[in-house]
N, C-alpha and C. Protein backbone atom coordinates (compact mmCIF):
# COMPACT_ATOMS: atom_id res chain seq x y z
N UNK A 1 0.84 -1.18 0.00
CA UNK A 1 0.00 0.00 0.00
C UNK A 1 0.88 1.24 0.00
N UNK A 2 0.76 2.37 -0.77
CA UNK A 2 1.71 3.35 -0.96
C UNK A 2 1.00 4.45 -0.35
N UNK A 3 1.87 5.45 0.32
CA UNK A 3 1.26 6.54 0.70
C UNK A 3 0.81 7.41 0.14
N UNK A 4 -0.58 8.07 0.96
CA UNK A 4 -1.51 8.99 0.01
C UNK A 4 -0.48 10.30 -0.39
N UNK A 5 -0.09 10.45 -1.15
CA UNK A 5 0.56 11.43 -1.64
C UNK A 5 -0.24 12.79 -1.75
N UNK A 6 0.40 14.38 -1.36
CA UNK A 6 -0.31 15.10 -1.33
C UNK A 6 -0.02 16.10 -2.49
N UNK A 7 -1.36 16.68 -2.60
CA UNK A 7 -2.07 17.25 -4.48
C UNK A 7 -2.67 18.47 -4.08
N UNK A 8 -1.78 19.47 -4.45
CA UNK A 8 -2.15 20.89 -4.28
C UNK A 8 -3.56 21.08 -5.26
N UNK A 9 -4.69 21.40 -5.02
CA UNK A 9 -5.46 22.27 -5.66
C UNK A 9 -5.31 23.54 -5.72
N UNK A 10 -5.18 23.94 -7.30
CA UNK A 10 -4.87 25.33 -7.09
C UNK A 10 -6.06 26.22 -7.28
N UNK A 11 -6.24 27.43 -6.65
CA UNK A 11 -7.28 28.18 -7.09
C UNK A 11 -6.89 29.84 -7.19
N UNK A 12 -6.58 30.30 -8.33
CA UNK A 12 -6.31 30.83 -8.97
C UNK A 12 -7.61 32.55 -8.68
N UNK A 13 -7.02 33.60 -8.60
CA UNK A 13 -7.54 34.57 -8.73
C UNK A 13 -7.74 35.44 -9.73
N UNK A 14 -8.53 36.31 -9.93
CA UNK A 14 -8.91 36.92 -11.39
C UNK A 14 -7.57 37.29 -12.29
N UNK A 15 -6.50 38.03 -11.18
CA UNK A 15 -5.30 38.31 -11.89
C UNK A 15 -4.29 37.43 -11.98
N UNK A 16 -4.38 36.46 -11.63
CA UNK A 16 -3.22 35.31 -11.57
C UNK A 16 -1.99 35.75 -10.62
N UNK A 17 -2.02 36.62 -10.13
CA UNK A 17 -1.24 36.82 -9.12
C UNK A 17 -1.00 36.62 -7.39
N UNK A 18 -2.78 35.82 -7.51
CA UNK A 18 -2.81 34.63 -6.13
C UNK A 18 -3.11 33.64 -6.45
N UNK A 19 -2.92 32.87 -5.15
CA UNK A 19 -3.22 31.20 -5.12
C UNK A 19 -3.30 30.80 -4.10
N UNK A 20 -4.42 30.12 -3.93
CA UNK A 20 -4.65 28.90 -2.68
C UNK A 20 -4.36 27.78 -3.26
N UNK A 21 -3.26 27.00 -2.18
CA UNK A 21 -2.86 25.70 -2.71
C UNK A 21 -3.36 24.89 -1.14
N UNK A 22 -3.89 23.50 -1.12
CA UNK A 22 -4.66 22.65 -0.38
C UNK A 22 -3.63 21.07 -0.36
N UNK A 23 -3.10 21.34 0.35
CA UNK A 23 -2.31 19.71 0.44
C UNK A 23 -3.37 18.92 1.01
N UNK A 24 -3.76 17.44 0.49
CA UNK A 24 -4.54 16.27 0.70
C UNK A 24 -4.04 15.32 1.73
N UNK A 25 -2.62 15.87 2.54
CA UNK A 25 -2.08 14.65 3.16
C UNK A 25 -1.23 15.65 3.98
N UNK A 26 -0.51 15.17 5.01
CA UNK A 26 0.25 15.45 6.07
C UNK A 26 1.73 16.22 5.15
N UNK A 27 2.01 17.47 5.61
CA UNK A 27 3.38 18.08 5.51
C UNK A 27 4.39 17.13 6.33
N UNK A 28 4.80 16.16 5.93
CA UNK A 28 6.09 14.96 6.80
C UNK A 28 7.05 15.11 5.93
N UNK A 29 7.97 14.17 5.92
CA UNK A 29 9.17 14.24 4.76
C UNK A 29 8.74 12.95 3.87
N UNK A 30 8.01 12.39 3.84
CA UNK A 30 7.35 11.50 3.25
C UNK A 30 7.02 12.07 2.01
N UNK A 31 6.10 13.16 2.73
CA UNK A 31 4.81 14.14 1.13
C UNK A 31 5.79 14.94 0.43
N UNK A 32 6.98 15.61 1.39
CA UNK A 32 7.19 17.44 0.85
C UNK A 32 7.38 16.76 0.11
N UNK A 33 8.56 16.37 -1.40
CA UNK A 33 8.90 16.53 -2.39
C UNK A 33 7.51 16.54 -2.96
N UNK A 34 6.59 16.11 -3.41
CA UNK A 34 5.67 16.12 -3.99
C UNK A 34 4.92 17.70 -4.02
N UNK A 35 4.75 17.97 -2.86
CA UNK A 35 4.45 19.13 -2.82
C UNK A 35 5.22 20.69 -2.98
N UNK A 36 6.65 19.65 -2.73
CA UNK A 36 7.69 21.26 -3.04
C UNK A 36 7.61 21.40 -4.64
N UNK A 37 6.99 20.37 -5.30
CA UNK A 37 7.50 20.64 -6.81
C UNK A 37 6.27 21.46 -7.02
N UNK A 38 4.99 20.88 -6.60
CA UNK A 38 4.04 21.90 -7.22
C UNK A 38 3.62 23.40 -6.60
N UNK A 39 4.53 23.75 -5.14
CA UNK A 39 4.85 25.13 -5.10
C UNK A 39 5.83 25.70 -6.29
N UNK A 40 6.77 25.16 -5.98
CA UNK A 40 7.80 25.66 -7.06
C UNK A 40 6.98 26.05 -8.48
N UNK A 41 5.77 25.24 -8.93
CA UNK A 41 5.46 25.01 -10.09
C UNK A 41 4.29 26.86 -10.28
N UNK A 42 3.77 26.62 -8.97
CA UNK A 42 2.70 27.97 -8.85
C UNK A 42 3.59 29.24 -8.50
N UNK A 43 4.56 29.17 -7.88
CA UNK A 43 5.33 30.61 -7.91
C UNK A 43 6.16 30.37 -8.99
N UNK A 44 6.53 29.81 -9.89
CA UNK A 44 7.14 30.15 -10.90
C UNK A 44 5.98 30.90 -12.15
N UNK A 45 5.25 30.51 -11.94
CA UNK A 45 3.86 30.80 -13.00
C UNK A 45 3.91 32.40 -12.81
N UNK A 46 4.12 33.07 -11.24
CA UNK A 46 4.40 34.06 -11.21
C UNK A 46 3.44 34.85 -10.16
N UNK A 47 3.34 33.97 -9.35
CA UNK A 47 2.12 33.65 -7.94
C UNK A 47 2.69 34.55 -7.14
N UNK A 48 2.40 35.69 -6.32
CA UNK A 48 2.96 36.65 -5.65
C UNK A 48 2.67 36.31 -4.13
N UNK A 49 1.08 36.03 -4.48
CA UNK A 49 0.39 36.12 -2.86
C UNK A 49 0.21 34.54 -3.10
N UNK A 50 0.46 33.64 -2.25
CA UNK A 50 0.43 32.05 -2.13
C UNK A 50 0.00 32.13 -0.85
N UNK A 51 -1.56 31.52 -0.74
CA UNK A 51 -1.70 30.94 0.65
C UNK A 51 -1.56 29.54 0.99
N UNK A 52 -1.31 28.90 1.97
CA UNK A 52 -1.39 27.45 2.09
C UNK A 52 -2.67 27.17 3.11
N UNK A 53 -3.59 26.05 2.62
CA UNK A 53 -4.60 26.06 2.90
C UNK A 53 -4.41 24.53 3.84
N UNK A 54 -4.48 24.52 5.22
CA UNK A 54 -3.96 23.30 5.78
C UNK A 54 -5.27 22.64 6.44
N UNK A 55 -6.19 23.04 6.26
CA UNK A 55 -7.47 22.26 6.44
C UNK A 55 -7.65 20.74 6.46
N UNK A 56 -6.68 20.32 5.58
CA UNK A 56 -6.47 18.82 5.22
C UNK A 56 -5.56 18.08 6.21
N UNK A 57 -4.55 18.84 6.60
CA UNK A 57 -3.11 18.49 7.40
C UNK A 57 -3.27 18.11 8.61
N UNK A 58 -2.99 17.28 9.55
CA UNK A 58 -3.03 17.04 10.67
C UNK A 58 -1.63 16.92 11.24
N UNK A 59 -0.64 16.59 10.34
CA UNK A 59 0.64 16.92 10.74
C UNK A 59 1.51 17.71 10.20
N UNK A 60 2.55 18.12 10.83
CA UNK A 60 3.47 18.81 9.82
C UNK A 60 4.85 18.75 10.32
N UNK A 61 5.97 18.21 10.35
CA UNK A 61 7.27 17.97 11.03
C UNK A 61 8.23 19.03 10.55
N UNK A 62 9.57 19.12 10.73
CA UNK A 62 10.63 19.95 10.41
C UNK A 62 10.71 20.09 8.97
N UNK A 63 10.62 18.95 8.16
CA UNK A 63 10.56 19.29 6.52
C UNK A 63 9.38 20.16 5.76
N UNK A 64 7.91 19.57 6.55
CA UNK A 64 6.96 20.41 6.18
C UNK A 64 7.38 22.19 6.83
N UNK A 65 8.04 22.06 7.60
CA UNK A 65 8.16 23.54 8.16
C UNK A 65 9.29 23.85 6.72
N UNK A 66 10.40 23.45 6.96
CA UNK A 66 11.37 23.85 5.52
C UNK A 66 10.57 24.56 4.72
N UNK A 67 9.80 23.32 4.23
CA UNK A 67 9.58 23.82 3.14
C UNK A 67 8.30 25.03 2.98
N UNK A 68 7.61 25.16 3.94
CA UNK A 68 6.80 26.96 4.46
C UNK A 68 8.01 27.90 4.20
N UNK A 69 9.12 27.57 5.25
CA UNK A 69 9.83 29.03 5.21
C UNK A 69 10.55 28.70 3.67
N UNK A 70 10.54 28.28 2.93
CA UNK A 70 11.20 27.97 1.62
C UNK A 70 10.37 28.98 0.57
N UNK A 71 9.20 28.12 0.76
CA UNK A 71 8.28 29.02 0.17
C UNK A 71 8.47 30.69 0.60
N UNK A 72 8.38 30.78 1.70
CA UNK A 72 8.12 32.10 2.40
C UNK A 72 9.17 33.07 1.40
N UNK A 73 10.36 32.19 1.49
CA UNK A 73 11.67 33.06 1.33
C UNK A 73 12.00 33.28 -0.43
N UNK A 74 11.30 32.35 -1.18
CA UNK A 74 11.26 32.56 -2.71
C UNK A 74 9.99 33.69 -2.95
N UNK A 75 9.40 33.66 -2.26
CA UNK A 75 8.49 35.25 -2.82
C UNK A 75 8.85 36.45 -2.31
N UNK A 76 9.11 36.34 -1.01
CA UNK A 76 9.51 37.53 -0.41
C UNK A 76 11.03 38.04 -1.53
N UNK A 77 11.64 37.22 -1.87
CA UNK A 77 12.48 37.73 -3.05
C UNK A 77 11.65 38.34 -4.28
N UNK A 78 10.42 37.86 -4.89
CA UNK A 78 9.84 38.55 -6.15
C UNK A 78 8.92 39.39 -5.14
N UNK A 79 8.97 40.09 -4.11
CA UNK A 79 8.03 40.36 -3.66
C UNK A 79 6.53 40.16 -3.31
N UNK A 80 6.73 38.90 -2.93
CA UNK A 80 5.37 38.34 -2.53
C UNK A 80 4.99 38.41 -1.41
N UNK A 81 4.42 37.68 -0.78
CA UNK A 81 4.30 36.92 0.59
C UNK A 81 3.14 35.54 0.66
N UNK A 82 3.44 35.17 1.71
CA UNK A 82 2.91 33.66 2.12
C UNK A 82 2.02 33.82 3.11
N UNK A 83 0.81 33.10 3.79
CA UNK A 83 0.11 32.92 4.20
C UNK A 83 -0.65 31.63 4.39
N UNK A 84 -0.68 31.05 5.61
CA UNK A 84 -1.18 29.92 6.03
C UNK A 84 -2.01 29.88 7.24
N UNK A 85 -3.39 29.31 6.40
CA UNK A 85 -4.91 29.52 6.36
C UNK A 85 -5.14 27.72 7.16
N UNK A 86 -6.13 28.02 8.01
CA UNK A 86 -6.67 26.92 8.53
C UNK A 86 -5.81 25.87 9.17
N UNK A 87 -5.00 26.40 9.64
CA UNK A 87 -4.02 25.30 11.04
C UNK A 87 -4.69 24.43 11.86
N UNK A 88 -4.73 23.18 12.12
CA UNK A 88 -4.86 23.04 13.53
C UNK A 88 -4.50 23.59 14.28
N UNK A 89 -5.15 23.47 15.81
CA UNK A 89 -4.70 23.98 16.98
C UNK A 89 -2.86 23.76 17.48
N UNK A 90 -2.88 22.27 17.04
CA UNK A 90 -1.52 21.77 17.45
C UNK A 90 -0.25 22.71 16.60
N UNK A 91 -0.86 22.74 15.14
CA UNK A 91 -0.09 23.18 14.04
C UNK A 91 0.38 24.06 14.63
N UNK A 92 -0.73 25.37 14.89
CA UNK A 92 -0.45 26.65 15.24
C UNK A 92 -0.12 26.42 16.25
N UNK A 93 -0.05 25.94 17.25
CA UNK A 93 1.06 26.03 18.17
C UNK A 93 2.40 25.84 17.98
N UNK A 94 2.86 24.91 17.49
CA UNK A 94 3.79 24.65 16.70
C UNK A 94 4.52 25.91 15.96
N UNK A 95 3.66 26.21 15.12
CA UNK A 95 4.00 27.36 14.00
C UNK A 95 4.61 28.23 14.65
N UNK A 96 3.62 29.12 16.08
CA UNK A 96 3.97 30.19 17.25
C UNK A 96 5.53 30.00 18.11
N UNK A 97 5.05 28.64 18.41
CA UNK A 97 6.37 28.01 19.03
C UNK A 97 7.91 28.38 18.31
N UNK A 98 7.71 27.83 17.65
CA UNK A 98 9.09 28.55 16.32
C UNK A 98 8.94 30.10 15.90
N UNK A 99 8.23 30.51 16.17
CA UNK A 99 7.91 32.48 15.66
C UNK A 99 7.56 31.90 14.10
N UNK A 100 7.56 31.50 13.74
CA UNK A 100 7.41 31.09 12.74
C UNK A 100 6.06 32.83 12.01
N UNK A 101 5.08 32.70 12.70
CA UNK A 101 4.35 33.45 12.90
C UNK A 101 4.72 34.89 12.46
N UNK A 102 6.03 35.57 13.05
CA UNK A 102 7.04 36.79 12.88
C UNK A 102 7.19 36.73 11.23
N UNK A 103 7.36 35.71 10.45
CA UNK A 103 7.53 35.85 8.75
C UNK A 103 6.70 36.04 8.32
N UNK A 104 6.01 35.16 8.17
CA UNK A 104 4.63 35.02 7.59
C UNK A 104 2.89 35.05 8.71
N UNK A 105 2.39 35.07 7.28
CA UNK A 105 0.79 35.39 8.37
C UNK A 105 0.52 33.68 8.72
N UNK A 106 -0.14 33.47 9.92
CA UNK A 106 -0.35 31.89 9.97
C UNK A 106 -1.83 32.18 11.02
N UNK A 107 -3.07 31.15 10.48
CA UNK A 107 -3.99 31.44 10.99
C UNK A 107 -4.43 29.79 11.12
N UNK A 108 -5.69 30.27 12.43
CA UNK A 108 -6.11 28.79 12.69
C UNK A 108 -7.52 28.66 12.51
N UNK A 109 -8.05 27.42 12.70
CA UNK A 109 -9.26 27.18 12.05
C UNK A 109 -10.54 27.80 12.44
C-alpha cells in the first residue's frame, strides 16, 4: 500500500497573481517533495500572494516547516508573501512556538 501522496489544488484569482494551494495529506518528509515541486510550479507561474490552505493536514514535522519558510523566502524575493490559512490547533502552536508566525501570516481554524 503506498502513501496517500499530497495534491495541491490550485485556485487561482482573477489576476493570476494569487493562489490557494490545499495539500490532501500530512506536511512529513514522506509528502514534501511532492508538494515542493508543485509550489515551485505555482510561484514560478508568477504567484505573488500564495496561501497554504492546511485544512487537510493534521501533521506537519521539520521538513513540512522547511519547506513553508522555503516558500516564504522565494516570494519575499519577487516580492510576494505567504500565508497559512486553517491550522490546527496543534499546528499553530507549533508554528507560534518557532515564531514562525514573525515571517509570515499563519492562521487557525
Amino acid at each position: 500500500m503506498t502513501p496517500q501522496q499530497p495534491i495541491a489544488n490550485e485556485i487561482a484569482s482573477r489576476d493570476l497573481r494569487a493562489a490557494v494551494v490545499q495539500p490532501d495529506a500530512d506536511l512529513v518528509s514522506a509528502h514534501v517533495a511532492v508538494f515542493r515541486s508543485r509550489l515551485r510550479d505555482v510561484v514560478s507561474s508568477g504567484v505573488l500572494h500564495l496561501t497554504v490552505d492546511l485544512a487537510g493536514v493534521r501533521l506537519v514535522d521539520s521538513s513540512g516547516i522547511g519547506l513553508l519558510v522555503a516558500a516564504h523566502n522565494s516570494l519575499k524575493k519577487s516580492g510576494g508573501e505567504l500565508a497559512v490559512i486553517h491550522a490546527s490547533q496543534d499546528i499553530l502552536d507549533l508554528l507560534r512556538t518557532m515564531r514562525i508566525h514573525q515571517h509570515f501570516s499563519v492562521s487557525g481554524n
